[in-house]
C-alpha atoms as a PDB file:
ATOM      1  CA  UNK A   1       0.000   0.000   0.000  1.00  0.00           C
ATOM      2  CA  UNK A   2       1.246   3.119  -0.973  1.00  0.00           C
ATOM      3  CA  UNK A   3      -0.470   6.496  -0.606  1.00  0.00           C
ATOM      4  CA  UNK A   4       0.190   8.898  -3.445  1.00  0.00           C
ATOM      5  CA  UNK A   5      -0.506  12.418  -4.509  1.00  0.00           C
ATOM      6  CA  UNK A   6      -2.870  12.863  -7.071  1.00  0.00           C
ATOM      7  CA  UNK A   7      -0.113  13.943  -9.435  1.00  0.00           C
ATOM      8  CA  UNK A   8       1.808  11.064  -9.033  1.00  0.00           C
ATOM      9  CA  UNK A   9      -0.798   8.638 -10.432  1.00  0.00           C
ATOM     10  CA  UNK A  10      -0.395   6.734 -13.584  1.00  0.00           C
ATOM     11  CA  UNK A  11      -3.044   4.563 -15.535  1.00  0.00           C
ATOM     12  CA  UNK A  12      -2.608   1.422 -14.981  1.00  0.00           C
ATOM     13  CA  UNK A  13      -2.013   1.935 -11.095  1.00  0.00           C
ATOM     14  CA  UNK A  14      -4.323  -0.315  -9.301  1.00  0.00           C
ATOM     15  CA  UNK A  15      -6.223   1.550  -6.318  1.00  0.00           C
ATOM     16  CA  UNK A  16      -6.291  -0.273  -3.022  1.00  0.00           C
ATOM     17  CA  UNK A  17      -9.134   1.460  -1.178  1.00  0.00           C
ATOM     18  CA  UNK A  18     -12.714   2.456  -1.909  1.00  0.00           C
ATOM     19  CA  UNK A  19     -12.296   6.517  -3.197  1.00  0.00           C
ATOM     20  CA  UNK A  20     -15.005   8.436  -1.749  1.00  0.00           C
ATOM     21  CA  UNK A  21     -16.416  12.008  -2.746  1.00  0.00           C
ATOM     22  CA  UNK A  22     -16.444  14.438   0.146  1.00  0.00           C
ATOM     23  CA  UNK A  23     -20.221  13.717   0.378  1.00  0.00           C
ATOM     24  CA  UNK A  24     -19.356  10.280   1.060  1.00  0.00           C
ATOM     25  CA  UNK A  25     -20.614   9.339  -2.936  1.00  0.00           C
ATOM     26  CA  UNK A  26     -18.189   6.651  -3.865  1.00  0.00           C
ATOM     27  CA  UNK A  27     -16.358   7.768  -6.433  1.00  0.00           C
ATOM     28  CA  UNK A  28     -13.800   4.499  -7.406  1.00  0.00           C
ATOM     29  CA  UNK A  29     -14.126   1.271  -5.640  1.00  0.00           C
ATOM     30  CA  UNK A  30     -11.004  -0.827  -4.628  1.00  0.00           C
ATOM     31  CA  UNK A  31      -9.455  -2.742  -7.170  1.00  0.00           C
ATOM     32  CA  UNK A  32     -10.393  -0.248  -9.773  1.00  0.00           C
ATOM     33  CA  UNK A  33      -7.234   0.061 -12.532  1.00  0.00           C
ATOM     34  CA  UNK A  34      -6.434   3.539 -13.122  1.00  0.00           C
ATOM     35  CA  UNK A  35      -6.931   5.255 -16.617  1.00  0.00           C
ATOM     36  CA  UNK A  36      -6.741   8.817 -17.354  1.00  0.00           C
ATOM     37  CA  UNK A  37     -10.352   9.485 -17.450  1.00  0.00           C
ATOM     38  CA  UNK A  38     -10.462   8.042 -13.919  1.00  0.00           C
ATOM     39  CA  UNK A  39      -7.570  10.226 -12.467  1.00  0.00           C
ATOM     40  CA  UNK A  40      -9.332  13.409 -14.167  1.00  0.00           C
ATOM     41  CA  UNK A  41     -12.235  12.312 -11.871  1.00  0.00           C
ATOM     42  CA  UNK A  42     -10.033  12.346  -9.199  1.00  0.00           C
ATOM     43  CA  UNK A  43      -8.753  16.158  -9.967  1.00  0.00           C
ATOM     44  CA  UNK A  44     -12.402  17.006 -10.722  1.00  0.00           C
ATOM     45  CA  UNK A  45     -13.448  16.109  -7.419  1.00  0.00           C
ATOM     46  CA  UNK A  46     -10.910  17.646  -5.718  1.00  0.00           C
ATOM     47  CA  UNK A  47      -9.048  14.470  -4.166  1.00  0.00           C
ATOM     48  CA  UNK A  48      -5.544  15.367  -2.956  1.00  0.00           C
ATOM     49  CA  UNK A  49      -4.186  11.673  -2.696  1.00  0.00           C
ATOM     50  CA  UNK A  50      -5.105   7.721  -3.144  1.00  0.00           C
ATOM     51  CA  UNK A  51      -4.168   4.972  -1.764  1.00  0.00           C
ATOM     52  CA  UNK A  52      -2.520   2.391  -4.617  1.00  0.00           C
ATOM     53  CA  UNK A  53      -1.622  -1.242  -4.489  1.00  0.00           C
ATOM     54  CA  UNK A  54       1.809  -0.814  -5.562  1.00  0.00           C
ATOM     55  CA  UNK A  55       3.224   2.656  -6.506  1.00  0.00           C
ATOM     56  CA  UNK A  56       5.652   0.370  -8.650  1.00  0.00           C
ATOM     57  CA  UNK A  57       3.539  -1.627 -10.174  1.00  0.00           C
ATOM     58  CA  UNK A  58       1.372  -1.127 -13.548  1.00  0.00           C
ATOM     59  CA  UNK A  59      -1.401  -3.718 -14.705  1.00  0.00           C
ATOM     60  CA  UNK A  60       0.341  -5.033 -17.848  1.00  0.00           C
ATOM     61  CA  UNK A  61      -2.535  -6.631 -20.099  1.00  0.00           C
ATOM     62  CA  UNK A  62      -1.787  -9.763 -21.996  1.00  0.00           C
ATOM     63  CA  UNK A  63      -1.560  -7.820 -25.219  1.00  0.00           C
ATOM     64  CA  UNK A  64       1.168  -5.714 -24.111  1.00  0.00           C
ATOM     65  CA  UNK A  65       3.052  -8.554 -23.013  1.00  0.00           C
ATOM     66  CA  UNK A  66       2.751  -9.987 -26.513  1.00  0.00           C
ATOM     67  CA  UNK A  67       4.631  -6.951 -27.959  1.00  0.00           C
END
């Protein structure tokens, strides 16, 4: 578990807790793997930092590993 600033996120990063809205609207579940549109969520609702997985780790899908 790593928590990270919201400009250090990347897609592919794979979020480790439940992200809730400051209304307590859930926003991204746990598990959820990062893409862009989901981190400009993120800075459209104002959330300063995340809790990831593994700041290190990307989700690698079996098509990239093909290349």
């Amino acid at each position: 578990m790593s928590m990270l600033n919201i400009v250090e996120l990347k897609p592919g990063m794979k979020l480790e807790q439940t992200v809730y809205s400051k209304g307590d609207k859930v926003l991204l579940s746990s598990g959820t793997i990062l893409s862009i549109r989901n981190i400009e969520k993120l800075k459209e609702y104002k959330i300063e930092e995340v809790d990831v997985a593994d700041r290190n780790t990307l989700f690698i899908s079996p098509a990239d590993k093909m290349q």
